[in-house]
C-alpha atoms as a PDB file:
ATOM      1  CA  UNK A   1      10.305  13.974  13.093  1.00  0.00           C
ATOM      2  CA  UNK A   2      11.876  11.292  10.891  1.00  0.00           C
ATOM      3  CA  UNK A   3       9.547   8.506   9.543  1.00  0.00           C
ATOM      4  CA  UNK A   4      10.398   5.215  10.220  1.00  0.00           C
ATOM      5  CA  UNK A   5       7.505   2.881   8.428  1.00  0.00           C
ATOM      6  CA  UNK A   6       9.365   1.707   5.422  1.00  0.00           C
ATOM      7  CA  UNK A   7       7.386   1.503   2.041  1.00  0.00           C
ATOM      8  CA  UNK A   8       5.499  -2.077   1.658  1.00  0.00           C
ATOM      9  CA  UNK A   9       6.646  -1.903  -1.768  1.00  0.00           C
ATOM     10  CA  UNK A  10       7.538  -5.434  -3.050  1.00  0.00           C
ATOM     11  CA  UNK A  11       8.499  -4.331  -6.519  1.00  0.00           C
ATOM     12  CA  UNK A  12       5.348  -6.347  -8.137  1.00  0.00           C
ATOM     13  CA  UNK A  13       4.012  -2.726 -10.163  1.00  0.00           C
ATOM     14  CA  UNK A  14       1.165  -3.437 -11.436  1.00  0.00           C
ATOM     15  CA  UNK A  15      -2.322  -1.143 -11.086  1.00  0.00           C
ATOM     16  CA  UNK A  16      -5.596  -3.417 -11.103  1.00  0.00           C
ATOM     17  CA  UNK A  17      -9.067  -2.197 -12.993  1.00  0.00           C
ATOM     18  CA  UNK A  18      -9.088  -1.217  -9.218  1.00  0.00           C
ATOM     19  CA  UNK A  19      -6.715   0.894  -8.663  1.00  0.00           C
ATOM     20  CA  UNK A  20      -5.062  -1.020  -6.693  1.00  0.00           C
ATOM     21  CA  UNK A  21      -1.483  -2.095  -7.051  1.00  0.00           C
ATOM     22  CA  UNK A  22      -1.280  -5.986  -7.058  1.00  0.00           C
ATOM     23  CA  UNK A  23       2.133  -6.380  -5.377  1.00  0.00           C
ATOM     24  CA  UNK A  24       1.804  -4.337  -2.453  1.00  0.00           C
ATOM     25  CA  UNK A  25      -2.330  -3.593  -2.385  1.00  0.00           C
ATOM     26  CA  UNK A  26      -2.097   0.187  -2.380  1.00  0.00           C
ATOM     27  CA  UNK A  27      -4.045   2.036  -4.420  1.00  0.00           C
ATOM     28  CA  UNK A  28      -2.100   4.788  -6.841  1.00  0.00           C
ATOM     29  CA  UNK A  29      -2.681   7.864  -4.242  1.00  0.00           C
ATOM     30  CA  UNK A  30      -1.597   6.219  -1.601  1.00  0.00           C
ATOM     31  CA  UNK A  31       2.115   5.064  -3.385  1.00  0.00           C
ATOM     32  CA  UNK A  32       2.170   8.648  -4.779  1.00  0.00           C
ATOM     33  CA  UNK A  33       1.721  10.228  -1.615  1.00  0.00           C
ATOM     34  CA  UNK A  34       3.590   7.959   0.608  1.00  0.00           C
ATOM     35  CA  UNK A  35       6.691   9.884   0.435  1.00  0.00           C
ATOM     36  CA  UNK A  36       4.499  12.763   2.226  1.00  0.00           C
ATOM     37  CA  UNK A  37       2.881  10.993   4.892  1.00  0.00           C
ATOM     38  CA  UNK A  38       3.444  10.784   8.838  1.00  0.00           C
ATOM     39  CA  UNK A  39       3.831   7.456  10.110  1.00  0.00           C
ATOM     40  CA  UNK A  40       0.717   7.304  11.484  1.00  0.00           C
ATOM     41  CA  UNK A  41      -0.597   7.911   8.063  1.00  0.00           C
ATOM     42  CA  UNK A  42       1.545   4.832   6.269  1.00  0.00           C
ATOM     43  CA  UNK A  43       0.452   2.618   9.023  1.00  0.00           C
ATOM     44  CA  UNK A  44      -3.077   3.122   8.100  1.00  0.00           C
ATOM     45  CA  UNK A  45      -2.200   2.586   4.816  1.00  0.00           C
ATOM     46  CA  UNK A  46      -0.529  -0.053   5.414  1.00  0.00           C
ATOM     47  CA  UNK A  47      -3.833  -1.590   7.212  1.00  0.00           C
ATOM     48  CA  UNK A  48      -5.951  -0.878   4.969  1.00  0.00           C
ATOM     49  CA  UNK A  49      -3.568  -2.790   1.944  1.00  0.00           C
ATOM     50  CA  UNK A  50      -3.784  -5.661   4.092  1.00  0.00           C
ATOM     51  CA  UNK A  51      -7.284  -5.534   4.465  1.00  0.00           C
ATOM     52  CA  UNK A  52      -7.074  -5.408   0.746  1.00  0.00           C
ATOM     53  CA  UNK A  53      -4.867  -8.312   0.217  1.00  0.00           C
ATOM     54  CA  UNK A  54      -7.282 -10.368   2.515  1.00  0.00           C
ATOM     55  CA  UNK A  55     -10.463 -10.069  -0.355  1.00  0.00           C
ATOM     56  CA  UNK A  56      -8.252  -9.585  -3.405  1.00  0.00           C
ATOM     57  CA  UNK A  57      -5.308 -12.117  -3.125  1.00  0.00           C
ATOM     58  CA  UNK A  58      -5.805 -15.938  -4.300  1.00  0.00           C
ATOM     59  CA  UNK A  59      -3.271 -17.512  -2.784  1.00  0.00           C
ATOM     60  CA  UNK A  60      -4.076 -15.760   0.652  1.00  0.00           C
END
């Protein structure tokens, strides 16, 4: 089966003392494995970044 969630990527690479990337709020195993997950996996992902963003971005 083909995946269809394209990467949240927003080309903003940079890693926080978190380890967590402050354009697209992934941490560094989750954009290292994305290539490797199921969907259902990235959409999780993709959940928890926005959870993520919500606590860790300023202007959100």
């Amino acid at each position: 089966m083909a995946n269809i969630v394209p990467s949240p990527c927003v080309s903003v690479c940079a890693m926080s003392e978190e380890d967590i990337c402050v354009g697209c709020y992934r941490t560094s195993r989750e954009i290292r494995e994305w290539m490797l997950m199921e969907d259902r996996d990235r959409l999780k992902v993709i959940e928890n970044a926005f959870q993520r963003s919500q606590k860790n971005n300023p202007f959100a």
